[in-house]
Protein backbone atom coordinates (compact mmCIF):
# COMPACT_ATOMS: atom_id res chain seq x y z
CA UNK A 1 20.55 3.27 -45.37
CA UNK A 2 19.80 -0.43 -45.95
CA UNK A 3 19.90 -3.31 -43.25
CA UNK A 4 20.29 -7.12 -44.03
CA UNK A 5 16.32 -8.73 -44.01
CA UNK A 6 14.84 -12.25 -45.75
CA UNK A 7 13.14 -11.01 -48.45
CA UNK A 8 10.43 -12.52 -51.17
CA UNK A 9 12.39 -13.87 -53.88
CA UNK A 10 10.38 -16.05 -56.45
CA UNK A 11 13.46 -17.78 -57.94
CA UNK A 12 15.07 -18.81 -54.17
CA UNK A 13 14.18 -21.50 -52.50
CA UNK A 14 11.28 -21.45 -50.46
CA UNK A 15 10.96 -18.21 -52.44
CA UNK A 16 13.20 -16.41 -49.57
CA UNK A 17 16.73 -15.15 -49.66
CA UNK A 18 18.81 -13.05 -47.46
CA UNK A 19 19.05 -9.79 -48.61
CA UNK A 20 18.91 -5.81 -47.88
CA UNK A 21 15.81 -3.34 -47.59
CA UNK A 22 15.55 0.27 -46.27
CA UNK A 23 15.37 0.98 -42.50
CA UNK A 24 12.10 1.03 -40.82
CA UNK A 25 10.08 4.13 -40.50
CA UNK A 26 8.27 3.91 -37.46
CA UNK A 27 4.93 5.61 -37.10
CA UNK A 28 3.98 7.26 -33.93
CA UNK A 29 2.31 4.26 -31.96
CA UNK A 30 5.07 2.25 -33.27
CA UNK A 31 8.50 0.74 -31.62
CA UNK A 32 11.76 -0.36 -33.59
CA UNK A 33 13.24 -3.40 -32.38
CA UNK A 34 16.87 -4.93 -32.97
CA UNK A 35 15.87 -7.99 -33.96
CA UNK A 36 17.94 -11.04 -32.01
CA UNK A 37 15.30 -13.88 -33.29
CA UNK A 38 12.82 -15.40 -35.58
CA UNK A 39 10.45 -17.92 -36.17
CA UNK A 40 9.09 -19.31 -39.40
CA UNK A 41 6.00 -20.67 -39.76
CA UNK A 42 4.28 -23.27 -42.11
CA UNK A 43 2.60 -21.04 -43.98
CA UNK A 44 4.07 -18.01 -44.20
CA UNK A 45 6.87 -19.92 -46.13
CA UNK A 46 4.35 -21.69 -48.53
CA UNK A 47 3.24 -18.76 -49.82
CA UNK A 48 5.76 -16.59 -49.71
CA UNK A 49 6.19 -16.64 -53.57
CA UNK A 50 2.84 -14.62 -53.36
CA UNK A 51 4.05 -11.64 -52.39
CA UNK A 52 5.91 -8.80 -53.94
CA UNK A 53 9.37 -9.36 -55.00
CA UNK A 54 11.48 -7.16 -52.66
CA UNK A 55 8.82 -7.54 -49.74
CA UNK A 56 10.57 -8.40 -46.25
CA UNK A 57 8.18 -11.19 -44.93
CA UNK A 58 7.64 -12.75 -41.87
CA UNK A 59 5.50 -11.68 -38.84
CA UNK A 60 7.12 -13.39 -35.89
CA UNK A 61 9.82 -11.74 -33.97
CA UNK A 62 11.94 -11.01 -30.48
CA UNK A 63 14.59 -8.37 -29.43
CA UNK A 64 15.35 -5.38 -27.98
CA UNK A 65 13.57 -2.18 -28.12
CA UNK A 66 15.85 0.56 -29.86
CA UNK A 67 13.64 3.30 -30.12
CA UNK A 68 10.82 4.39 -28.02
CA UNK A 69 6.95 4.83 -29.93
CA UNK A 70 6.93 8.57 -30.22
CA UNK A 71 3.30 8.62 -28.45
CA UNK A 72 4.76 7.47 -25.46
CA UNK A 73 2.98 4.14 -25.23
CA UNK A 74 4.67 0.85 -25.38
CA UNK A 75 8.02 -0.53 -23.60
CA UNK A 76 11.31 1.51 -22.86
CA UNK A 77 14.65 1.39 -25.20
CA UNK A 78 16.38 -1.55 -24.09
CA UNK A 79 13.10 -3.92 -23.28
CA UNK A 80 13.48 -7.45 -24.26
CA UNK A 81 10.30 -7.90 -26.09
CA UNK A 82 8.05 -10.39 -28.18
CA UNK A 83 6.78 -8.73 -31.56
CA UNK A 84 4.01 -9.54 -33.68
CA UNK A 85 3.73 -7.95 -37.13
CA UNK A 86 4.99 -7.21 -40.70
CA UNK A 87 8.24 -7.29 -41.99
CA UNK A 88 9.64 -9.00 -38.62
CA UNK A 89 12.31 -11.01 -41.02
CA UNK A 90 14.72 -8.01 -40.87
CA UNK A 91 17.39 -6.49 -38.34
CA UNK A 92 15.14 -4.10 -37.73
CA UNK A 93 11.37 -4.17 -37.08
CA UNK A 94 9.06 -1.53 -37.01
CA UNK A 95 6.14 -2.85 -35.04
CA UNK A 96 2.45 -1.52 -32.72
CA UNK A 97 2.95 -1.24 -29.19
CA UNK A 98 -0.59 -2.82 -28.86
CA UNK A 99 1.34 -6.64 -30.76
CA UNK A 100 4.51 -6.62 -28.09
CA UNK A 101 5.00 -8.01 -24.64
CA UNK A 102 7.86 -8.18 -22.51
CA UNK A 103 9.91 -11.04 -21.78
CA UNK A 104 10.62 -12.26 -18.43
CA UNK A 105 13.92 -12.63 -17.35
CA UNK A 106 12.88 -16.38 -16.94
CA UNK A 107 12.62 -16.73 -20.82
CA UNK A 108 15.15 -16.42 -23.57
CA UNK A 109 14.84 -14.26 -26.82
CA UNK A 110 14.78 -17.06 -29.13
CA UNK A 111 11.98 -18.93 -27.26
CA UNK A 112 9.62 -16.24 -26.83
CA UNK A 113 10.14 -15.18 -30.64
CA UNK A 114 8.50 -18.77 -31.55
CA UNK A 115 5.26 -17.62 -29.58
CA UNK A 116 3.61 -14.78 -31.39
CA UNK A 117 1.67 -16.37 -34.61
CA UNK A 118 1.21 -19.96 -33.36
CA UNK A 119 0.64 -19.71 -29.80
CA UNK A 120 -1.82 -16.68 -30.09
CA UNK A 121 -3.88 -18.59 -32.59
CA UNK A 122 -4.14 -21.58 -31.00
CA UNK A 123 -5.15 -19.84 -27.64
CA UNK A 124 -7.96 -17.00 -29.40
CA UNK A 125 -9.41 -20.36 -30.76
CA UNK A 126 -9.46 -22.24 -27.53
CA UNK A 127 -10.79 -19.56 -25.68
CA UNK A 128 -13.73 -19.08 -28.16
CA UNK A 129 -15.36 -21.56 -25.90
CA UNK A 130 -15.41 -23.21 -23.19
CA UNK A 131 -13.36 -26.41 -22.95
CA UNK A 132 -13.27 -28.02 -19.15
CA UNK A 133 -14.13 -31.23 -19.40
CA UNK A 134 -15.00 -30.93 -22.80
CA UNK A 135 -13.43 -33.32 -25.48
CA UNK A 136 -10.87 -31.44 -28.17
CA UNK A 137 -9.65 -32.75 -30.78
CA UNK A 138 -6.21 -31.05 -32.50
CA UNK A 139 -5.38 -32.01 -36.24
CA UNK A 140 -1.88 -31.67 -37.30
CA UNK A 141 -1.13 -31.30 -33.68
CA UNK A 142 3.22 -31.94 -34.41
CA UNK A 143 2.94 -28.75 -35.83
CA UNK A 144 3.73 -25.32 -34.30
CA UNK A 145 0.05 -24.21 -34.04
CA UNK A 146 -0.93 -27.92 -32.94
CA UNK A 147 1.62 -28.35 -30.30
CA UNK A 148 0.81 -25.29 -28.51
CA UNK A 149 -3.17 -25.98 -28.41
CA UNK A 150 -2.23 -29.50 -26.86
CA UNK A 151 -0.94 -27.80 -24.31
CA UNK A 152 -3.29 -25.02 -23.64
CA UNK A 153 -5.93 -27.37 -24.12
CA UNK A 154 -4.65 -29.59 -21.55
CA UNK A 155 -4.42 -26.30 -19.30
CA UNK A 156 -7.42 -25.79 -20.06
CA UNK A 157 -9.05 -28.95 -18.86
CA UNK A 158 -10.04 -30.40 -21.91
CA UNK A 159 -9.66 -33.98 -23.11
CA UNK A 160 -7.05 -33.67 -25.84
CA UNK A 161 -7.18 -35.71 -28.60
CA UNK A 162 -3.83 -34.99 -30.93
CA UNK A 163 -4.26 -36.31 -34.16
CA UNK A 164 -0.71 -36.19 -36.34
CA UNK A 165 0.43 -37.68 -40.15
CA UNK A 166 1.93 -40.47 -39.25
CA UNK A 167 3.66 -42.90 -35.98
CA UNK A 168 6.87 -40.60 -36.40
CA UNK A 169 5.17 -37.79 -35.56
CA UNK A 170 3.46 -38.49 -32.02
CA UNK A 171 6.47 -38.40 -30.47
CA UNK A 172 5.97 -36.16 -27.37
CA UNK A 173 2.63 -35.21 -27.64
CA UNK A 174 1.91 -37.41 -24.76
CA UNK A 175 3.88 -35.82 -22.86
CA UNK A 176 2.25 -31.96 -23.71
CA UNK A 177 -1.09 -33.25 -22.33
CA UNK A 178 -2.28 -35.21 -24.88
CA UNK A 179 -4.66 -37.74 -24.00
CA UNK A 180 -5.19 -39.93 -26.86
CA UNK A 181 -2.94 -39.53 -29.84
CA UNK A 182 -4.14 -40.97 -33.26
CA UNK A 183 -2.89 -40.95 -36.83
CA UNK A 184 -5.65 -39.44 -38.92
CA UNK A 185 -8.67 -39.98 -37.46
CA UNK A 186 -7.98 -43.82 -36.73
CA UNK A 187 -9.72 -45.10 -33.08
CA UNK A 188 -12.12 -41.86 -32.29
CA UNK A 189 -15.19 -43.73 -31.64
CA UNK A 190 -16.94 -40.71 -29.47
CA UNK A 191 -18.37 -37.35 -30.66
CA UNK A 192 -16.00 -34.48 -30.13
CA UNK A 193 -17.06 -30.87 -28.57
CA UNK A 194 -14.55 -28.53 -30.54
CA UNK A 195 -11.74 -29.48 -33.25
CA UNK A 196 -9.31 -27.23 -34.11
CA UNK A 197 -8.04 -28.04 -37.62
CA UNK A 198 -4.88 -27.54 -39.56
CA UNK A 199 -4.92 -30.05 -42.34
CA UNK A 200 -8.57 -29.55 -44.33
CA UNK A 201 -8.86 -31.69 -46.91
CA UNK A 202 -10.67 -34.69 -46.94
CA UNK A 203 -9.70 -35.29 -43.41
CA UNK A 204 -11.72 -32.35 -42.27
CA UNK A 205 -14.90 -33.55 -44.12
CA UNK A 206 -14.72 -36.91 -42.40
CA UNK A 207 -13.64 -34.46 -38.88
CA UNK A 208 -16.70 -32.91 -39.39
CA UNK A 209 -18.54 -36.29 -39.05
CA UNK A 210 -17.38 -36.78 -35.19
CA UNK A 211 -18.36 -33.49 -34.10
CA UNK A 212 -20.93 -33.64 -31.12
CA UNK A 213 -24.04 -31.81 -31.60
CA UNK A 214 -23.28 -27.80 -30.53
CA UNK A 215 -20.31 -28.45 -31.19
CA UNK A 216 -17.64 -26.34 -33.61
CA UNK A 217 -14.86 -26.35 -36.02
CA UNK A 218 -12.37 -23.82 -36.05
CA UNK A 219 -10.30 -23.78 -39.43
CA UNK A 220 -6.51 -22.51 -38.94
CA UNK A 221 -4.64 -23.93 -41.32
CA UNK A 222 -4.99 -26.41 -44.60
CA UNK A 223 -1.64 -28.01 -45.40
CA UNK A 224 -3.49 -30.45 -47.37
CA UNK A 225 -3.08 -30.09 -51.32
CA UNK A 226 -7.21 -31.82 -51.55
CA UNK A 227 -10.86 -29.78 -51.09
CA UNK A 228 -12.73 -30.83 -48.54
CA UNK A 229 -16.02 -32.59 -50.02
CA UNK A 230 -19.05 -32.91 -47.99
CA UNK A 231 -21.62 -35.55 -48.50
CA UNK A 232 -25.30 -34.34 -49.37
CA UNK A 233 -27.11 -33.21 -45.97
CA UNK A 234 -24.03 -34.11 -44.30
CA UNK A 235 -24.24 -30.10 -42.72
CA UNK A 236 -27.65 -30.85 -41.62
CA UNK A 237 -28.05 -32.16 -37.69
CA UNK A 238 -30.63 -32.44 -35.67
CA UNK A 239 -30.01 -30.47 -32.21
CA UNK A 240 -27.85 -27.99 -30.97
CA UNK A 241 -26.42 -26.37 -33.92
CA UNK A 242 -22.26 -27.40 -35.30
CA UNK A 243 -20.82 -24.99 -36.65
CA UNK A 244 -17.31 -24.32 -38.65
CA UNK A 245 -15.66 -21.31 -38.75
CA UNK A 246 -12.50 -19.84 -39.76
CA UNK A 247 -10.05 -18.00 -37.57
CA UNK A 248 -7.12 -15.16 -38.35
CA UNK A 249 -8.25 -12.81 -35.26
CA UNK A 250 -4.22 -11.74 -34.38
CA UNK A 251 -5.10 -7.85 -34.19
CA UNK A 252 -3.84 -6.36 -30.61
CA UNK A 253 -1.45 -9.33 -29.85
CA UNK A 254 0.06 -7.28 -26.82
CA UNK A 255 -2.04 -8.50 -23.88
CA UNK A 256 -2.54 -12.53 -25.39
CA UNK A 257 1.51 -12.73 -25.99
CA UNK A 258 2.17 -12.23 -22.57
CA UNK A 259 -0.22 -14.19 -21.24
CA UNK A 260 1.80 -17.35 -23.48
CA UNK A 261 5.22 -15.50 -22.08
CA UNK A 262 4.08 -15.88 -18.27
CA UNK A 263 3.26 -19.58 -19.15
CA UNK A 264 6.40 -20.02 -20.41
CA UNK A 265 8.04 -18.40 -17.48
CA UNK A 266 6.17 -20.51 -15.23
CA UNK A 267 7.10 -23.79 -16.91
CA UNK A 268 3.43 -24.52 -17.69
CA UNK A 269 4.04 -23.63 -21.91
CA UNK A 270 7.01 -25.35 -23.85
CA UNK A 271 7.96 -23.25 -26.66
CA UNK A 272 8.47 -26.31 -28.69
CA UNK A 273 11.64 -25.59 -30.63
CA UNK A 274 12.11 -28.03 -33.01
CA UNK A 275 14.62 -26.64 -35.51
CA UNK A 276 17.32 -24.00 -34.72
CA UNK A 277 20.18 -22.15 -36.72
CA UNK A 278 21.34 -19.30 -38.17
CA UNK A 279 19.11 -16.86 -40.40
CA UNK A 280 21.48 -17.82 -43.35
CA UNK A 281 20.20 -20.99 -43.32
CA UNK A 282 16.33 -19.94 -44.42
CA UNK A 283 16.56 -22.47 -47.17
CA UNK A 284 17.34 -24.88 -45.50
CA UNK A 285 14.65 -24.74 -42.36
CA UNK A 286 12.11 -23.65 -45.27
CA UNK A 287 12.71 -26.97 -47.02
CA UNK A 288 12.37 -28.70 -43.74
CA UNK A 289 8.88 -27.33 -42.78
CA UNK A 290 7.54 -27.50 -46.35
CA UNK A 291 8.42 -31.51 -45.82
CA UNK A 292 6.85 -31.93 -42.29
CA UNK A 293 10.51 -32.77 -40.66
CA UNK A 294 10.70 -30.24 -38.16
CA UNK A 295 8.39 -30.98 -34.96
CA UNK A 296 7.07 -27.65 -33.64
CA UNK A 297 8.26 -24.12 -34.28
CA UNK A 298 11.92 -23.27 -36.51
CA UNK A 299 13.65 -20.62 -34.80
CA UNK A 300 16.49 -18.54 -36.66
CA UNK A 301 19.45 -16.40 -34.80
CA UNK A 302 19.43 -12.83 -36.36
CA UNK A 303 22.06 -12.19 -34.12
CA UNK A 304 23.21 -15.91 -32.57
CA UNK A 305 25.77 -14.41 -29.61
CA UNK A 306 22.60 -12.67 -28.22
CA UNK A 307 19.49 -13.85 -25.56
């Protein structure tokens, strides 16, 4: 038996098209969802033409449990739930108990499935060290990743620094804690403690250049189409050491998802839902990232009548 799903399709575009593949076949520490909602990201749509023809992509997903993990662990049928894994682009998602959370009745299923890959990477990068009262500066921070590490940087007690592409897309920011929003690097005329970066490129070489000594990089993302070039001894400081590092830590998501969901519920974490419409419109909201038009996270309704 087959269910509808977005599946890799090379000659579609965004290399996605609504399709059919086989039901899930959960393993033992392993939940089915019906899938209500979910949430593209940047990346995932970018290189979807990578993967198998046939594969159903995506990773970010919410719903409501179906079937109960046959080890017993994990959430009851009919918990509303945030999921984290493979082949979440589907009406049904087979999915680890240890990558889903509940949702609180204070948040709906189409807000918590924009959470999972964004918000848990930019708060496993924050938290790699400390930030209260330390200066942070976000690249690509309209983004889905970059708007949620505003704000959990702000939480945090940092002095955020958002740095976006252009005027057009500062809008808000200010608003999400930022303290000091630039376009490119324009105005930063003190060292920073920790950037998180999503655009690479040259940008991140001349990043690099206003980190404080001890301070650190963390690399989540590259949406430029450049290398980064660095400058002979440009790695070298004297001091505390900088460092750069990359990040894709999202194993176990569980316990970090609802953390983000209690934010949410408490009004302290905007989901930051910038596009919204039905899953048959994948082309369309693919398009839209790809181009930078859509201001946080693109949400699609599985199931639209639903949470």
């Amino acid at each position: 038996m087959d269910m509808r799903a977005l599946v890799v399709d090379p000659a579609a575009p965004g290399s996605l098209r609504l399709g059919t593949a086989p039901e899930p076949r959960p393993a033992s520490g392993q939940v089915v969802l019906d899938v209500r909602h979910i949430s593209l990201n940047r990346g995932e749509v970018a290189f979807a033409g990578r993967r198998p023809a046939g594969t159903v992509h995506g990773y970010d997903a919410a719903g409501v449990v179906v079937r109960a993990a046959a080890d017993g662990t994990g959430p009851a049928v009919g918990a509303r739930v945030a999921a984290f894994g493979t082949g979440a682009w589907a009406q049904r998602m087979a999915v680890d108990t240890t990558a889903v959370a509940e949702v609180p009745a204070e948040v709906g299923l189409a807000d918590a499935a924009a959470l999972p890959m964004a918000g848990i990477t930019a708060l496993r990068t924050l938290r790699s060290r400390p930030i209260l009262g330390r200066r942070v500066l976000i690249t690509g921070a309209a983004g889905g990743v970059g708007r949620y590490a505003v704000q959990l940087a702000a939480l945090g007690g940092a002095h955020v620094i958002a740095s976006v592409g252009s005027p057009a897309r500062a809008a808000g920011l200010t608003g999400l804690g930022a303290h000091e929003v630039v376009v490119g690097l324009q105005g930063i005329d003190r060292p920073v403690d920790l950037i998180l970066d999503t655009v690479g490129g040259p940008q991140l070489a001349a990043a690099w250049e206003l980190l404080a000594p001890g301070g650190g990089v963390k690399n989540i993302g590259w949406a430029s189409d450049e290398p980064a070039v660095f400058a002979p001894y440009s790695m070298f400081s004297i001091g505390p050491a900088k460092t750069m590092s990359t990040f894709g830590d999202v194993h176990e998501a569980g316990p970090d998802l609802a953390t983000l969901l209690g934010f949410v519920a408490a009004g302290r974490l905007s989901p930051e839902v910038g596009w919204r419409g039905p899953w048959e419109r994948v082309a369309e909201a693919a398009r839209a990232l790809l181009d930078r038009r859509i201001a946080g996270k693109a949400v699609l309704d599985v199931e639209p009548a639903a949470g």
